[in-house]
N, C-alpha and C. Protein backbone atom coordinates (compact mmCIF):
# COMPACT_ATOMS: atom_id res chain seq x y z
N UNK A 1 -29.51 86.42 71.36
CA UNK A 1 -28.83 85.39 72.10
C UNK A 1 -29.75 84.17 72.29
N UNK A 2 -30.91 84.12 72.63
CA UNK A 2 -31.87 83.30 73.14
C UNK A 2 -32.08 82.58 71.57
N UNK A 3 -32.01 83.07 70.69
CA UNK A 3 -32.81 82.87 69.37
C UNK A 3 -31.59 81.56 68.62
N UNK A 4 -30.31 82.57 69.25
CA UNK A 4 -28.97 81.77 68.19
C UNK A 4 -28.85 80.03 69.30
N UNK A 5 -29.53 80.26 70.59
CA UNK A 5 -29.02 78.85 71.75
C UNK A 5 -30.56 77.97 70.97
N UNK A 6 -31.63 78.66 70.53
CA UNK A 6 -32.71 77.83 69.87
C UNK A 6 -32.19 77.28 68.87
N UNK A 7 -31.48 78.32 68.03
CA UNK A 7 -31.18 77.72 66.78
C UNK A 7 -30.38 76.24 66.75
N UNK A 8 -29.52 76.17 68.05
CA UNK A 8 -28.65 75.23 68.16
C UNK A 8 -29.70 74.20 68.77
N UNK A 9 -29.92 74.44 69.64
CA UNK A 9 -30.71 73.13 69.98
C UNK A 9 -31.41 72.06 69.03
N UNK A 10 -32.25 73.34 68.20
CA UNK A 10 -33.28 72.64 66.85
C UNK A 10 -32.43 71.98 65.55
N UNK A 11 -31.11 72.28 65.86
CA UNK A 11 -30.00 71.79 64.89
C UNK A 11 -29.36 70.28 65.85
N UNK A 12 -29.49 70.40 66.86
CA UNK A 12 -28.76 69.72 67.76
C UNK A 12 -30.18 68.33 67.69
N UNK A 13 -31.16 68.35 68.23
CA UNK A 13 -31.79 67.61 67.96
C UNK A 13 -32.43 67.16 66.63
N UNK A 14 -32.37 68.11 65.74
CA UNK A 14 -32.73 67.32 64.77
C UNK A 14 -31.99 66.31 63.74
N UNK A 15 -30.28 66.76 64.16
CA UNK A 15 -29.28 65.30 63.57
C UNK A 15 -29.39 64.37 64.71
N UNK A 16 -29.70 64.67 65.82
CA UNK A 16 -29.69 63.35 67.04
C UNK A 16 -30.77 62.12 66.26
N UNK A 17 -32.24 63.20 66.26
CA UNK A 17 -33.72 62.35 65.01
C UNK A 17 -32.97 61.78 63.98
N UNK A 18 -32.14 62.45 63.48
CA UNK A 18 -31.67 61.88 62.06
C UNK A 18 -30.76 60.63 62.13
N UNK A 19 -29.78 60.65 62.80
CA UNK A 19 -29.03 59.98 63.02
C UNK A 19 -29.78 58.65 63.56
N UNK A 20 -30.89 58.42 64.56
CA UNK A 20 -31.49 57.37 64.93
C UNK A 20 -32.24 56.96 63.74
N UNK A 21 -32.80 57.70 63.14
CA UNK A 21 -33.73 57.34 62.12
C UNK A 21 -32.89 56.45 61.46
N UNK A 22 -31.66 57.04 60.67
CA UNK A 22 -30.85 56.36 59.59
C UNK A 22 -30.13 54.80 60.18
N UNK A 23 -30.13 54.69 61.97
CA UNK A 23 -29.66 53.68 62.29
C UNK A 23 -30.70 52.59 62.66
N UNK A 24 -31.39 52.98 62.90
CA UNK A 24 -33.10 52.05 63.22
C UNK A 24 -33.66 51.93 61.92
N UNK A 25 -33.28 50.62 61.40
CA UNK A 25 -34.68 50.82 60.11
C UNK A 25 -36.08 50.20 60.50
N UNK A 26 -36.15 49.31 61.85
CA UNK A 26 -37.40 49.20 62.02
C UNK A 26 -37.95 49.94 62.36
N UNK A 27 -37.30 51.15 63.23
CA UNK A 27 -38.39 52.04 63.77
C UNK A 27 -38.70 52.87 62.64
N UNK A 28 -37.68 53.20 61.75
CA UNK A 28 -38.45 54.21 60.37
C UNK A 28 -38.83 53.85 59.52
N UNK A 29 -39.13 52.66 59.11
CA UNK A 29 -40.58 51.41 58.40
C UNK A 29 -41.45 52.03 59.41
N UNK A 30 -42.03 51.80 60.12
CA UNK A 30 -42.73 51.64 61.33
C UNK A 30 -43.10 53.62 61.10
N UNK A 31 -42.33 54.61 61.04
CA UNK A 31 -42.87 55.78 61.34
C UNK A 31 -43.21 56.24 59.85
N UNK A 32 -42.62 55.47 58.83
CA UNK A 32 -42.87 56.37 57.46
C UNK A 32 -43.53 55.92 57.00
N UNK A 33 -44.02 54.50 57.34
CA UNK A 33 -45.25 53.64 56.51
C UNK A 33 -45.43 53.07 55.29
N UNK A 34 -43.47 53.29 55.15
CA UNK A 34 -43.35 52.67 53.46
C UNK A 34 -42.71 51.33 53.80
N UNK A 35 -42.91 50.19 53.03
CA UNK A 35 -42.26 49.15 53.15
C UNK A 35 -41.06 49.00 52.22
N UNK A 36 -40.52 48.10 52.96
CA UNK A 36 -39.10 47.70 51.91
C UNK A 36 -40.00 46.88 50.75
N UNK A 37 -39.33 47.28 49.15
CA UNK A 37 -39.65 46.45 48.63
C UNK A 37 -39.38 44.51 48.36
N UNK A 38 -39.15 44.53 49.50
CA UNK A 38 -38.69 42.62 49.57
C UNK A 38 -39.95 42.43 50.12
N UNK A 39 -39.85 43.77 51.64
CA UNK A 39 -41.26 43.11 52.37
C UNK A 39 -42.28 43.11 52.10
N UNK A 40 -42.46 44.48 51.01
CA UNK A 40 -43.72 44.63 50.56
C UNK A 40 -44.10 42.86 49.47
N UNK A 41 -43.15 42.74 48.85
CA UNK A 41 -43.34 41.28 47.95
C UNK A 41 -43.40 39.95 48.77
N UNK A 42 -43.44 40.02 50.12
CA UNK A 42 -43.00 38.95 50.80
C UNK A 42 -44.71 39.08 51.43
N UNK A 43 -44.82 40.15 51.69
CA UNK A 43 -46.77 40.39 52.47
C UNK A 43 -47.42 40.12 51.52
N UNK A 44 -47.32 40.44 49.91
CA UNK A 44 -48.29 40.76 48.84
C UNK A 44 -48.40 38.87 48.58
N UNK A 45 -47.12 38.48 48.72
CA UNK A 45 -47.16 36.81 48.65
C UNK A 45 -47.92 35.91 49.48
N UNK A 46 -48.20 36.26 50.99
CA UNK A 46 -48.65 36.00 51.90
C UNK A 46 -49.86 36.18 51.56
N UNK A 47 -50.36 37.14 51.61
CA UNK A 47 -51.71 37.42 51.26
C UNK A 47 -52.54 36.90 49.97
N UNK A 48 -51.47 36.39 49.37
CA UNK A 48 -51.72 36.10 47.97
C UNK A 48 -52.69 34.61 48.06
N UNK A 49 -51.25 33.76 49.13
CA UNK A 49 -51.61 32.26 49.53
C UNK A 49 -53.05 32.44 50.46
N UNK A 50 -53.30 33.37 50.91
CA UNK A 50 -54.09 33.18 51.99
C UNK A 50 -55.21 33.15 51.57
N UNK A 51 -55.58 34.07 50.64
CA UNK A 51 -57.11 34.02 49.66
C UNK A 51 -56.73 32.61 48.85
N UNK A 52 -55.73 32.25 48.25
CA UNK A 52 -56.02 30.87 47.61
C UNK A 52 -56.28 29.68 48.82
N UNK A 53 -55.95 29.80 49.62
CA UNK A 53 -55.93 28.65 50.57
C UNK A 53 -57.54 28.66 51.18
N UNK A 54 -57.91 29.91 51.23
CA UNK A 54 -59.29 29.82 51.74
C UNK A 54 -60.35 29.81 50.39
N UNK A 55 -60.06 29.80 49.31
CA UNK A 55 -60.89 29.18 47.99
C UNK A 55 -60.45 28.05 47.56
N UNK A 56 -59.32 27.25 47.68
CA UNK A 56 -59.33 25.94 47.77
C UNK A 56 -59.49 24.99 49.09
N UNK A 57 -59.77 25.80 50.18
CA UNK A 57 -60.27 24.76 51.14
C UNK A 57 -59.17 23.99 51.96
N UNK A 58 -57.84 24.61 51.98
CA UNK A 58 -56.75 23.59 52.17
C UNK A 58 -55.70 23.71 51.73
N UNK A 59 -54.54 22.84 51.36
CA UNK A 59 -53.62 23.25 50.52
C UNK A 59 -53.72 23.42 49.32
N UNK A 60 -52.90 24.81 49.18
CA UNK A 60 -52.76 25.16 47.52
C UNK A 60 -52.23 24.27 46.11
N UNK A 61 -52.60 23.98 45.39
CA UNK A 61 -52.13 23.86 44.43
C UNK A 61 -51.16 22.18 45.24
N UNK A 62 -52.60 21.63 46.00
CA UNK A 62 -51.86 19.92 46.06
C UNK A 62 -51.87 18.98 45.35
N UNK A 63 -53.23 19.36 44.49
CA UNK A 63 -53.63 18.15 43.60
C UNK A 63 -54.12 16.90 44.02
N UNK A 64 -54.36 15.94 43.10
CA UNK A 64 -54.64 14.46 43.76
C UNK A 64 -54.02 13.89 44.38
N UNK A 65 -52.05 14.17 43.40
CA UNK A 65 -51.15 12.80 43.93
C UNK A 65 -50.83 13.22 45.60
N UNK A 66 -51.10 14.77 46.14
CA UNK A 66 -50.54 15.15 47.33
C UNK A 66 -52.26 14.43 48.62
N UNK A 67 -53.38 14.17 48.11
CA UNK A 67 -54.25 14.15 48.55
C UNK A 67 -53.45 11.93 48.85
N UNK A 68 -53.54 11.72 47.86
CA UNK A 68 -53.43 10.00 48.15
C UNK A 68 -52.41 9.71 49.09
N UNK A 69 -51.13 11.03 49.12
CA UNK A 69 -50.10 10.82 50.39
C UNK A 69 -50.39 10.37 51.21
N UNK A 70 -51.27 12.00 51.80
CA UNK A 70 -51.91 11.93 52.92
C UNK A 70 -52.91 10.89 53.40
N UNK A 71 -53.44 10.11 52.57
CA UNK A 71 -54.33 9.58 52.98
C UNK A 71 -54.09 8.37 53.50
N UNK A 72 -52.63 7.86 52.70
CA UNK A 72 -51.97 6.36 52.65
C UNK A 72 -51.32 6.80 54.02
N UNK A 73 -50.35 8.09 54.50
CA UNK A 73 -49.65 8.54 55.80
C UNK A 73 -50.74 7.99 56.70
N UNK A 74 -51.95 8.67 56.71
CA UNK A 74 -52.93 8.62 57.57
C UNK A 74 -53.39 7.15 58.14
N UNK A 75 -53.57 6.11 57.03
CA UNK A 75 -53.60 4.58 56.68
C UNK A 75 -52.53 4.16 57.60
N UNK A 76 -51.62 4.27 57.06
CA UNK A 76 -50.40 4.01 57.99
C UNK A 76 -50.13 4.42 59.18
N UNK A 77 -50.32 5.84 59.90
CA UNK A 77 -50.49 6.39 61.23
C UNK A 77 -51.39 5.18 62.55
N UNK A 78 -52.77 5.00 60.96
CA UNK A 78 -54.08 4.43 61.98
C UNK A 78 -52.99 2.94 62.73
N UNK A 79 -53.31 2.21 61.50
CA UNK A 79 -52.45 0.87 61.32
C UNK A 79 -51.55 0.42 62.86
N UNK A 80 -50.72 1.66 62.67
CA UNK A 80 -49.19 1.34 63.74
C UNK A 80 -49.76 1.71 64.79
N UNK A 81 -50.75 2.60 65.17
CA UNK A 81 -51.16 3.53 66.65
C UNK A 81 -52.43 2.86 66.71
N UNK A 82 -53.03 2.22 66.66
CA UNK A 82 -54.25 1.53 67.16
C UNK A 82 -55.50 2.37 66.38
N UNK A 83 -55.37 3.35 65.42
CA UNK A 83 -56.75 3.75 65.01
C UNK A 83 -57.24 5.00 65.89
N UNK A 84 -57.91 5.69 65.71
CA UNK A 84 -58.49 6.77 66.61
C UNK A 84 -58.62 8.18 65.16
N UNK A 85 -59.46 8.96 65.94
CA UNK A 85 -58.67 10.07 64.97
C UNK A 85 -58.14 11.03 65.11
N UNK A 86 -57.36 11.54 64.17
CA UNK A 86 -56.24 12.06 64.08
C UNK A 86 -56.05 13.34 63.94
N UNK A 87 -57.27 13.97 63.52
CA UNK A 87 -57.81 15.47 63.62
C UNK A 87 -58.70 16.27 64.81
N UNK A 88 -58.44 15.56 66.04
CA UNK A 88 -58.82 15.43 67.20
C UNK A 88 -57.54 15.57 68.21
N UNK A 89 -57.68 16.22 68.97
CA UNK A 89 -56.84 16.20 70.23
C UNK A 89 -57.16 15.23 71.11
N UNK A 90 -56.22 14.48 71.79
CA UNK A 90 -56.56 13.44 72.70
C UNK A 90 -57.00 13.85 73.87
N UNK A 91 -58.22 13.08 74.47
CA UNK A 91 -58.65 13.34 75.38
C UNK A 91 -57.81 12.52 76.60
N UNK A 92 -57.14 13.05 77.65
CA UNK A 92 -56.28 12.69 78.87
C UNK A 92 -57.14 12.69 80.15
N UNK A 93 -57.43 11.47 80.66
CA UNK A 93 -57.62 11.03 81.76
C UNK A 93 -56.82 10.59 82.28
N UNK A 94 -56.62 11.27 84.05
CA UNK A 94 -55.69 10.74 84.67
C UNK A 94 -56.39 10.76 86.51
N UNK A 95 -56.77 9.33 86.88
CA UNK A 95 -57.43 9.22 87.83
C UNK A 95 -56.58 9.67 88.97
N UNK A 96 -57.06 9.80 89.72
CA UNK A 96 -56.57 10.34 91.61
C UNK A 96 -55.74 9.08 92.03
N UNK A 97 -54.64 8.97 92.19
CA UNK A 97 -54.27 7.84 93.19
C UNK A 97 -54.49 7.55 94.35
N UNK A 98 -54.39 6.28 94.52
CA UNK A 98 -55.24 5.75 95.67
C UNK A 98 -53.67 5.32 96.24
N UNK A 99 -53.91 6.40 97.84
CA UNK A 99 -53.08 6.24 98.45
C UNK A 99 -53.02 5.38 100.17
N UNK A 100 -52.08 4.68 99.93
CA UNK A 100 -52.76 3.88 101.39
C UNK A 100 -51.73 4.53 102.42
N UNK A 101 -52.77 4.57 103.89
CA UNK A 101 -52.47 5.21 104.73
C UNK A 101 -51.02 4.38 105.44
N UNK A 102 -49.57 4.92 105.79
CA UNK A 102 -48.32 4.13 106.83
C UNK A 102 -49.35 3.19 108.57
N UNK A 103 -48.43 2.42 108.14
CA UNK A 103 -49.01 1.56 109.57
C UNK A 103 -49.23 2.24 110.35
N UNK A 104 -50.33 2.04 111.13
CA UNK A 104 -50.86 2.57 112.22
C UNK A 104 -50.33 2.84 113.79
């Protein structure tokens, strides 16, 4: 008796596992450690750019004519905004107001 209410249980939970498994595909990526093959081609791509981007220093595969863009954008940025640079975060000063005291 005890053996046939195990049997059910271990049948009972293991389509409950199954059934979540087959409806969650992130969680069973995540427990089986296989990737979809899109994602696996979509990481292998990523990773791909990332070693080129850090042996060319920058953008991949920009060339000259993408370098003179930027440089003429940049020309033009200075030009209209007074100059400063542009690979810098602005430094924000903002003094205390000077508040005057209501009539006495």
């Amino acid at each position: 008796m005890a053996l046939h209410r195990l049997y059910q249980l271990s049948s009972l939970l293991r389509s409950a596992v199954s059934l979540t498994l087959r409806r969650n595909i992130g969680v069973s990526a995540v427990v089986l450690k296989e990737l979809d093959p899109v994602q696996k081609l979509f990481l292998d791509k990523i990773r791909d750019y990332n070693t080129k981007s850090k042996t060319a220093g920058g953008i991949v595969d920009g060339g000259p004519g993408y370098q003179k863009n930027v440089t003429e954008e940049v020309t033009k940025l200075q030009r209209l905004y007074g100059g400063g640079d542009f690979n810098k975060f602005p430094d924000f000063k903002f003094p205390e107001p000077k508040l005057d005291e209501g009539a006495k």
